[in-house]
C-alpha atoms as a PDB file:
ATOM      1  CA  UNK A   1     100.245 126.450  96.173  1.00  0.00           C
ATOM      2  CA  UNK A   2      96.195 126.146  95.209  1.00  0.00           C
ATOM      3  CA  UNK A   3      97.877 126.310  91.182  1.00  0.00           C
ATOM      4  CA  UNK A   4      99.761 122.819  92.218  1.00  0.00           C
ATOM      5  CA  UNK A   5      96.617 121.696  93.850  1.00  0.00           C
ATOM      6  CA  UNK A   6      94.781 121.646  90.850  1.00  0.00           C
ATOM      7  CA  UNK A   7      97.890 120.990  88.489  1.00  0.00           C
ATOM      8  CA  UNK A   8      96.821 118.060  85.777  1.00  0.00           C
ATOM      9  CA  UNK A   9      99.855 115.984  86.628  1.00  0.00           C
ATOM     10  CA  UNK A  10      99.327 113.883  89.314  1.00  0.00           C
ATOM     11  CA  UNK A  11     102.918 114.169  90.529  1.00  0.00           C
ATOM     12  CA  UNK A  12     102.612 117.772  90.808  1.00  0.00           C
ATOM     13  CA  UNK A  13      99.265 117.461  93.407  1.00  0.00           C
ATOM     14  CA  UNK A  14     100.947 114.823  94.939  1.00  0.00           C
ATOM     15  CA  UNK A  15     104.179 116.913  95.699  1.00  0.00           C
ATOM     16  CA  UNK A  16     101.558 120.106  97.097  1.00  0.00           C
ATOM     17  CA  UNK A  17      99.540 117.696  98.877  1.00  0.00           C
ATOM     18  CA  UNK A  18     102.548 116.304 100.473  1.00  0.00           C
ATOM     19  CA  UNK A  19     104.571 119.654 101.340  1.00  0.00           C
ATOM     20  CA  UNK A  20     101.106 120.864 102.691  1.00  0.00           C
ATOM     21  CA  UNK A  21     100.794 117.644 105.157  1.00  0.00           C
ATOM     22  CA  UNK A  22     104.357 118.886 106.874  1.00  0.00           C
ATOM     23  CA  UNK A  23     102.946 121.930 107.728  1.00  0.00           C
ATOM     24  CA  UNK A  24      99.357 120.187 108.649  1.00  0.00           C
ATOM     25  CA  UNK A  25      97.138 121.537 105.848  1.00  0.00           C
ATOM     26  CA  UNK A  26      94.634 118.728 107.043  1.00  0.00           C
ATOM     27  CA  UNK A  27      91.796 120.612 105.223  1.00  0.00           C
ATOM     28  CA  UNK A  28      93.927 120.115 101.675  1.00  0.00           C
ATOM     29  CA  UNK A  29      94.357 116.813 102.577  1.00  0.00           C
ATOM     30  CA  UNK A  30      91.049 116.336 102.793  1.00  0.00           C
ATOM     31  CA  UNK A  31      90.848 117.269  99.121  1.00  0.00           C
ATOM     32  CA  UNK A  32      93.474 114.965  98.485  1.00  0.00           C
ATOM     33  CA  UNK A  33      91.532 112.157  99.806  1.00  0.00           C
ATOM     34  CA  UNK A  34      88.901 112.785  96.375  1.00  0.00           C
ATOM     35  CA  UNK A  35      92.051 113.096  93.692  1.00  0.00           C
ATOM     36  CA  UNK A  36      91.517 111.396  90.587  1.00  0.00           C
ATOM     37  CA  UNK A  37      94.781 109.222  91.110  1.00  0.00           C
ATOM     38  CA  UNK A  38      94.862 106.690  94.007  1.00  0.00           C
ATOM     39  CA  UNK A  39      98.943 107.616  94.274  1.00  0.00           C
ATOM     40  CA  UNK A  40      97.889 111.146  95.685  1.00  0.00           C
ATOM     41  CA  UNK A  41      94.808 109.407  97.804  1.00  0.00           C
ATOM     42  CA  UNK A  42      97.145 107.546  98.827  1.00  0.00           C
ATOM     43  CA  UNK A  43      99.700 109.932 100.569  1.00  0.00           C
ATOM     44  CA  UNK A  44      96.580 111.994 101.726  1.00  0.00           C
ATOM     45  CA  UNK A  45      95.793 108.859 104.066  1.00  0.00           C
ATOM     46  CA  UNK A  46      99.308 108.333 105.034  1.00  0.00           C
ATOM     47  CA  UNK A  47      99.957 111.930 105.832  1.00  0.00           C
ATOM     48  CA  UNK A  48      96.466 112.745 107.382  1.00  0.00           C
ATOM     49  CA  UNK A  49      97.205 109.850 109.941  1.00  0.00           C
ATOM     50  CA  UNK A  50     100.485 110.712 111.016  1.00  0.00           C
ATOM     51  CA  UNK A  51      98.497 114.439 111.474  1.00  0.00           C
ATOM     52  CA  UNK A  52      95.365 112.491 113.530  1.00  0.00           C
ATOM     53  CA  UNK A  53      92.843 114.838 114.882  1.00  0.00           C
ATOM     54  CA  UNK A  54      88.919 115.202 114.495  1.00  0.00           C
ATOM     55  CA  UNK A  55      89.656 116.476 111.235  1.00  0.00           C
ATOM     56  CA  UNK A  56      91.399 113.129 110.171  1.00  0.00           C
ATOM     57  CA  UNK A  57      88.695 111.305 111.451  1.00  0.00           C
ATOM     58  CA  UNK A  58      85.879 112.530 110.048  1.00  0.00           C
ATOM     59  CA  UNK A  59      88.096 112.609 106.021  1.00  0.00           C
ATOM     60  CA  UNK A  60      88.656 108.898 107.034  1.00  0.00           C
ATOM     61  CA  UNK A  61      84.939 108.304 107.523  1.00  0.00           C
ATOM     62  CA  UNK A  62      83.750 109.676 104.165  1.00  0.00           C
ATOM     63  CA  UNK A  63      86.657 108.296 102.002  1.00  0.00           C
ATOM     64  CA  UNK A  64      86.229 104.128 103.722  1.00  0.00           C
ATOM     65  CA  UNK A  65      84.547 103.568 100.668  1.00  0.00           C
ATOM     66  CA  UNK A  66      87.126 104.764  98.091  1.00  0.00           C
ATOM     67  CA  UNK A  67      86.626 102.673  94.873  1.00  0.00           C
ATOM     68  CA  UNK A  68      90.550 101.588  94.880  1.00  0.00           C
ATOM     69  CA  UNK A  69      90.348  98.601  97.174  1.00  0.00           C
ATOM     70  CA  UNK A  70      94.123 100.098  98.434  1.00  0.00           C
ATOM     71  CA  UNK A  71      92.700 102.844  99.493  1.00  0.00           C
ATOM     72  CA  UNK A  72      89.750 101.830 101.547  1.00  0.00           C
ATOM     73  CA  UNK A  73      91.926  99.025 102.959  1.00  0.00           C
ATOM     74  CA  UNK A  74      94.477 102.241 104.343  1.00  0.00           C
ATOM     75  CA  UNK A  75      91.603 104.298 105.283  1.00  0.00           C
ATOM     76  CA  UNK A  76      90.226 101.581 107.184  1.00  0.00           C
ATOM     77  CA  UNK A  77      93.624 100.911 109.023  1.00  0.00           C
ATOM     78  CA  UNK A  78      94.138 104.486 109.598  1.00  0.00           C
ATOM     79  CA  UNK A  79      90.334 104.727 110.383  1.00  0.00           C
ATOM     80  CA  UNK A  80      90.968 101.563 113.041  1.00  0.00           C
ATOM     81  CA  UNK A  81      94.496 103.309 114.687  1.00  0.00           C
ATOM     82  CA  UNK A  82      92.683 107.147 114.864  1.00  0.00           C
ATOM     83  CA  UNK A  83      89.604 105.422 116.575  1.00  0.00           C
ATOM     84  CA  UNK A  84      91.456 104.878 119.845  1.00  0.00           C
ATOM     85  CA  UNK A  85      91.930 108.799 119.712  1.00  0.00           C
ATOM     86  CA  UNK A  86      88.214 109.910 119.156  1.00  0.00           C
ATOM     87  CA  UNK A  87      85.902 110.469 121.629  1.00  0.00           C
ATOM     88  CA  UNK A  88      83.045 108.308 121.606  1.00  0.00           C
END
């Protein structure tokens, strides 16, 4: 699995990335969330929210400034539905 992680095609990391969110690799994700191609950032948001946690939260908080405006605008909607789940 850490081979397709690193593979150069972006389809391949986004296929580990997303096999790893179904079996909450959250920390993967979190690599995921600093790919080179917004499609895989992408998927990292979408699978890191449906996984929540502190671990969510705090990827979420480092990657609101993506430079893809797409991806800041998910993080910060994820970011928004995960803050009703951390403690202040």
């Amino acid at each position: 699995m850490s081979l397709a992680l690193s593979d150069p095609d972006s389809r391949v990391r986004d296929a580990a990335f997303a096999a790893l969110s179904k079996i909450n690799g959250e920390e993967a994700l979190t690599l995921a969330l600093r790919d080179e191609d917004q499609n895989v950032r992408m998927h990292a948001v979408d699978a890191l929210e449906e996984i929540g946690g502190e671990i969510a939260f705090q990827a979420f908080m480092q990657a609101r400034t993506d430079q893809n405006p797409e991806v800041a605008d998910a993080v910060s909607e994820s970011l928004s539905l995960l803050d009703g789940q951390h403690p202040d």
